[in-house]
N, C-alpha and C. Protein backbone atom coordinates (compact mmCIF):
# COMPACT_ATOMS: atom_id res chain seq x y z
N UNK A 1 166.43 197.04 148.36
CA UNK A 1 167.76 196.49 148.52
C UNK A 1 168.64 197.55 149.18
N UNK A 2 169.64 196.99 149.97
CA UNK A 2 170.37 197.97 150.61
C UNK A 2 171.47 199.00 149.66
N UNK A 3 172.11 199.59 150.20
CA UNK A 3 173.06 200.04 149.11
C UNK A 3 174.24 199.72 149.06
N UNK A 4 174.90 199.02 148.35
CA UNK A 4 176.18 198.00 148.47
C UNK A 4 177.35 199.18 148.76
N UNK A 5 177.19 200.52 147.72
CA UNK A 5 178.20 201.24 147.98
C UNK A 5 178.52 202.01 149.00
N UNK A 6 177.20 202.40 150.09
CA UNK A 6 177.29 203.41 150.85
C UNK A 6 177.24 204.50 150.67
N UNK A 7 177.20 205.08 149.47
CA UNK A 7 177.29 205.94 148.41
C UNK A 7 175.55 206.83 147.98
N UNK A 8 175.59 205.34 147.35
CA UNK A 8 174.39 205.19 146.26
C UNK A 8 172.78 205.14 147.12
N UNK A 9 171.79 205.92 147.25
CA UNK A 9 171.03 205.41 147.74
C UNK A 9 170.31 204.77 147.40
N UNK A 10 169.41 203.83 148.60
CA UNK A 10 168.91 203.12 148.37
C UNK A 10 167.33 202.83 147.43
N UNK A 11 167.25 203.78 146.94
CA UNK A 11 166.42 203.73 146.07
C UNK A 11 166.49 203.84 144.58
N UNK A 12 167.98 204.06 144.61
CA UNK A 12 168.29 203.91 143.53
C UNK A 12 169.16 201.93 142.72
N UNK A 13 168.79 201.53 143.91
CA UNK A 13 169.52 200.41 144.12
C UNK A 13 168.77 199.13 142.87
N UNK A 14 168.49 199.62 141.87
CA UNK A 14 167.54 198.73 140.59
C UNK A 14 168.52 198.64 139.77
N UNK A 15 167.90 197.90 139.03
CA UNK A 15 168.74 197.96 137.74
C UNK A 15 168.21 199.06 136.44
N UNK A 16 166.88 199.49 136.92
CA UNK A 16 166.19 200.20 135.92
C UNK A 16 166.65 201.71 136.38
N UNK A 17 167.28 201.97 136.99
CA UNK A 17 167.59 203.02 137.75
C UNK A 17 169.14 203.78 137.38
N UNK A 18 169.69 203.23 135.83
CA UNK A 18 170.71 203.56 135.61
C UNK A 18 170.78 204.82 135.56
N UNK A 19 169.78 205.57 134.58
CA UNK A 19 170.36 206.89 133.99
C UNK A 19 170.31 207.60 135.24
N UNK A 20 169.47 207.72 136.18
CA UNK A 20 169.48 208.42 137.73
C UNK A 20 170.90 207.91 138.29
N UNK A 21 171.26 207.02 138.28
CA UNK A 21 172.92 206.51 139.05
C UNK A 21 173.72 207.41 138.57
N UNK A 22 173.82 207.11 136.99
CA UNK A 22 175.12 208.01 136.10
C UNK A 22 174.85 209.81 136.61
N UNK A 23 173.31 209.93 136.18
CA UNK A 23 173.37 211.54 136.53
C UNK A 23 173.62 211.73 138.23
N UNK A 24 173.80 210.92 138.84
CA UNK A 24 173.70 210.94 140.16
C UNK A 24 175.56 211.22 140.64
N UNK A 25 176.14 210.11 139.96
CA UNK A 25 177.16 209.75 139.93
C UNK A 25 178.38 211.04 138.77
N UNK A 26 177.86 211.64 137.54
CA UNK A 26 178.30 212.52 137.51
C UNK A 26 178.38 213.98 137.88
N UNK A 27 177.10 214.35 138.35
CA UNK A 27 177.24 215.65 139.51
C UNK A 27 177.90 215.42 140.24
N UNK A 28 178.74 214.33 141.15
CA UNK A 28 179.28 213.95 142.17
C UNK A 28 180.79 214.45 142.15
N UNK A 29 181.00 215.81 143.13
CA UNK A 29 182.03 216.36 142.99
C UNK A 29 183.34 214.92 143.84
N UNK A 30 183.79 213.94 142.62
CA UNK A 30 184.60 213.01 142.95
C UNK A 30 185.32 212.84 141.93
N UNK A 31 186.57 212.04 142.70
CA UNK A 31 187.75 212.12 141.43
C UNK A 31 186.72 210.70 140.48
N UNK A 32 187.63 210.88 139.32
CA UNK A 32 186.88 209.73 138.30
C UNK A 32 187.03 208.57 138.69
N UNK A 33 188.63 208.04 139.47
CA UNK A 33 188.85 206.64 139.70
C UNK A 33 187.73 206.38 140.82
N UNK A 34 187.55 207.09 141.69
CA UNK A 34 186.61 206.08 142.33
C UNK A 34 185.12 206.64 142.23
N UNK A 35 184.46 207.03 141.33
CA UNK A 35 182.90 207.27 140.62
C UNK A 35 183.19 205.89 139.70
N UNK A 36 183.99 205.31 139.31
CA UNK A 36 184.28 204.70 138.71
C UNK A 36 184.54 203.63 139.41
N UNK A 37 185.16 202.98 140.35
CA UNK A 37 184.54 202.48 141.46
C UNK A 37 183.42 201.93 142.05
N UNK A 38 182.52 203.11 142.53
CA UNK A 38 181.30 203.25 143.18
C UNK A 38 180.46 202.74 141.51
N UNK A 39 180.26 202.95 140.66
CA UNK A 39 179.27 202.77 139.38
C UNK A 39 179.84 200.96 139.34
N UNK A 40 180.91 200.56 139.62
CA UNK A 40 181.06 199.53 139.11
C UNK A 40 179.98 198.43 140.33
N UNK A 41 180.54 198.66 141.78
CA UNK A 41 179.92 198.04 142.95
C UNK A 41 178.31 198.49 142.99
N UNK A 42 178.10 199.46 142.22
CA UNK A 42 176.25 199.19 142.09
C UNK A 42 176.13 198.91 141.27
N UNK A 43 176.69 198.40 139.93
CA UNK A 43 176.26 197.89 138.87
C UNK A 43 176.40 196.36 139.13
N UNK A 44 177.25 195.68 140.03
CA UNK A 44 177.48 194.29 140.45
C UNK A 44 176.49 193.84 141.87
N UNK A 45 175.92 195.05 142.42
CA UNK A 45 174.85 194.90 143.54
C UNK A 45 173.98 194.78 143.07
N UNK A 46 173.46 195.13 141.59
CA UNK A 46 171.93 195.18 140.74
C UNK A 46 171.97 193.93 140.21
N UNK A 47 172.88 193.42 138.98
CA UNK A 47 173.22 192.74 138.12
C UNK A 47 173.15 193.61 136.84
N UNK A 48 173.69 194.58 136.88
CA UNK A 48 173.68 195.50 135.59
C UNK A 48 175.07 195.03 135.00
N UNK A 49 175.52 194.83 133.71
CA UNK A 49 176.27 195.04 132.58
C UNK A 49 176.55 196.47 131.92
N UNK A 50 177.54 196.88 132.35
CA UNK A 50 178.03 198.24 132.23
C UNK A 50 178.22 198.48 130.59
N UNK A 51 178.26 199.51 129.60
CA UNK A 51 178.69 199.07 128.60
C UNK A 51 180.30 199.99 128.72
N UNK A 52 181.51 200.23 127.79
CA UNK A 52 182.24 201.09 127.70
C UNK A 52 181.88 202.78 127.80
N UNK A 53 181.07 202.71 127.44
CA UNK A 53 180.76 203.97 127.30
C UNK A 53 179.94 204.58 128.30
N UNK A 54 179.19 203.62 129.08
CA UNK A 54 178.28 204.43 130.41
C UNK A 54 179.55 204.41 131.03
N UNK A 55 180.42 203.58 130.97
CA UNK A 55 182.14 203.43 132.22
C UNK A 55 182.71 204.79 132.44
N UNK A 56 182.60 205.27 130.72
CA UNK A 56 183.69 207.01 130.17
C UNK A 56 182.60 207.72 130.68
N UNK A 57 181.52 207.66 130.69
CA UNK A 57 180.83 208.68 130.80
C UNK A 57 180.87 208.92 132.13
N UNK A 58 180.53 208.10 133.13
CA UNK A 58 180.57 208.55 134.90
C UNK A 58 182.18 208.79 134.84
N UNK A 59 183.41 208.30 134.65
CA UNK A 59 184.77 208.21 134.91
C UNK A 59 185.17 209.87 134.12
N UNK A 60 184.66 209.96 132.96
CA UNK A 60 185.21 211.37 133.28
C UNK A 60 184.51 212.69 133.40
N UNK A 61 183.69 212.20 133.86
CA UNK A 61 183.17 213.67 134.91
C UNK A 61 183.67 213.79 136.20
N UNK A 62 185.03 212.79 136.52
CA UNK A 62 185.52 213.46 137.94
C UNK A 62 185.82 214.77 137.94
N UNK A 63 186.35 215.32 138.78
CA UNK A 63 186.69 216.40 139.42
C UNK A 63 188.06 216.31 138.95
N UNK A 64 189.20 215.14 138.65
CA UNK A 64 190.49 215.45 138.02
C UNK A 64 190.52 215.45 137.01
N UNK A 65 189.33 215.22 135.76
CA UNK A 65 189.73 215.16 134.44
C UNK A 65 189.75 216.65 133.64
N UNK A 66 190.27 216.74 133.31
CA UNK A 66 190.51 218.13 132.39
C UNK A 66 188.94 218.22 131.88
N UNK A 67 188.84 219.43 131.78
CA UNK A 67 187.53 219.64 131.13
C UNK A 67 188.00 220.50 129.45
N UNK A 68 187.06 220.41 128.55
CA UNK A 68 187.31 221.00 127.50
C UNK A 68 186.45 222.66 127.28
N UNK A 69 187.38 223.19 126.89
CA UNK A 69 186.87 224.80 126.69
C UNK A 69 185.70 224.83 126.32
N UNK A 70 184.90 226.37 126.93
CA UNK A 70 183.63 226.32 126.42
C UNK A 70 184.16 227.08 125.38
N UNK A 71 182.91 227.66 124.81
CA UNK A 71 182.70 228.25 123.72
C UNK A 71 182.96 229.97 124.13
N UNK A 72 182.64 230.19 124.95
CA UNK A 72 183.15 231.58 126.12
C UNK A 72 184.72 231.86 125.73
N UNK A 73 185.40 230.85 126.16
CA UNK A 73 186.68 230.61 126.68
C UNK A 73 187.55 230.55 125.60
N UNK A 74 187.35 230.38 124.40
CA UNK A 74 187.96 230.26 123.44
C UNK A 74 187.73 231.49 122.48
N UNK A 75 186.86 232.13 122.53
CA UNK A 75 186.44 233.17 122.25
C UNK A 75 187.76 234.63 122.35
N UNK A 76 187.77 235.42 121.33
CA UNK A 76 189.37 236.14 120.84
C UNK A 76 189.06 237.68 122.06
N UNK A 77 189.69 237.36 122.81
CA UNK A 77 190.24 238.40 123.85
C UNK A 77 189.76 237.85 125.07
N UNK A 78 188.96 237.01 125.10
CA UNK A 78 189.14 235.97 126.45
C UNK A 78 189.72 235.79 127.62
N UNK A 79 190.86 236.11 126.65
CA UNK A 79 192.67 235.72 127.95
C UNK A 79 192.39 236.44 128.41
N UNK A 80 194.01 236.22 128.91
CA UNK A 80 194.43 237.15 129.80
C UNK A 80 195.23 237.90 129.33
């Protein structure tokens, strides 16, 4: 099947092919609204049913969502 998003390749274009999309789709140095986007138009090119939670999971690994401290970073003399 082709790839509806332009994005997504085409071999990933299954429906059995989710967890490769998401990991595909969260390495993807992109803002969340449109990984979020792109996951929705290959999930409607497959016939996949997204659940809430595969949605949060690609949407906030954009590139604008705040990330939470590591364990490094929080660590006492850290700062600055």
């Amino acid at each position: 099947m082709e790839s509806a998003t332009g994005i997504i390749s085409e071999d990933l274009m299954y429906p059995t092919k989710i967890s490769e999309v998401m990991a595909f789709l969260q390495a993807a140095p992109i803002r969340g609204a449109r990984k979020r986007e792109i996951f929705f138009g290959w999930s409607r090119a497959v016939g996949v049913k997204l659940t809430g939670s595969q949605f949060n999971a690609v949407y906030l690994s954009g590139i604008d969502m705040v990330q939470p401290a590591t364990p490094a970073e929080l660590a006492p003399g850290s700062g600055s």
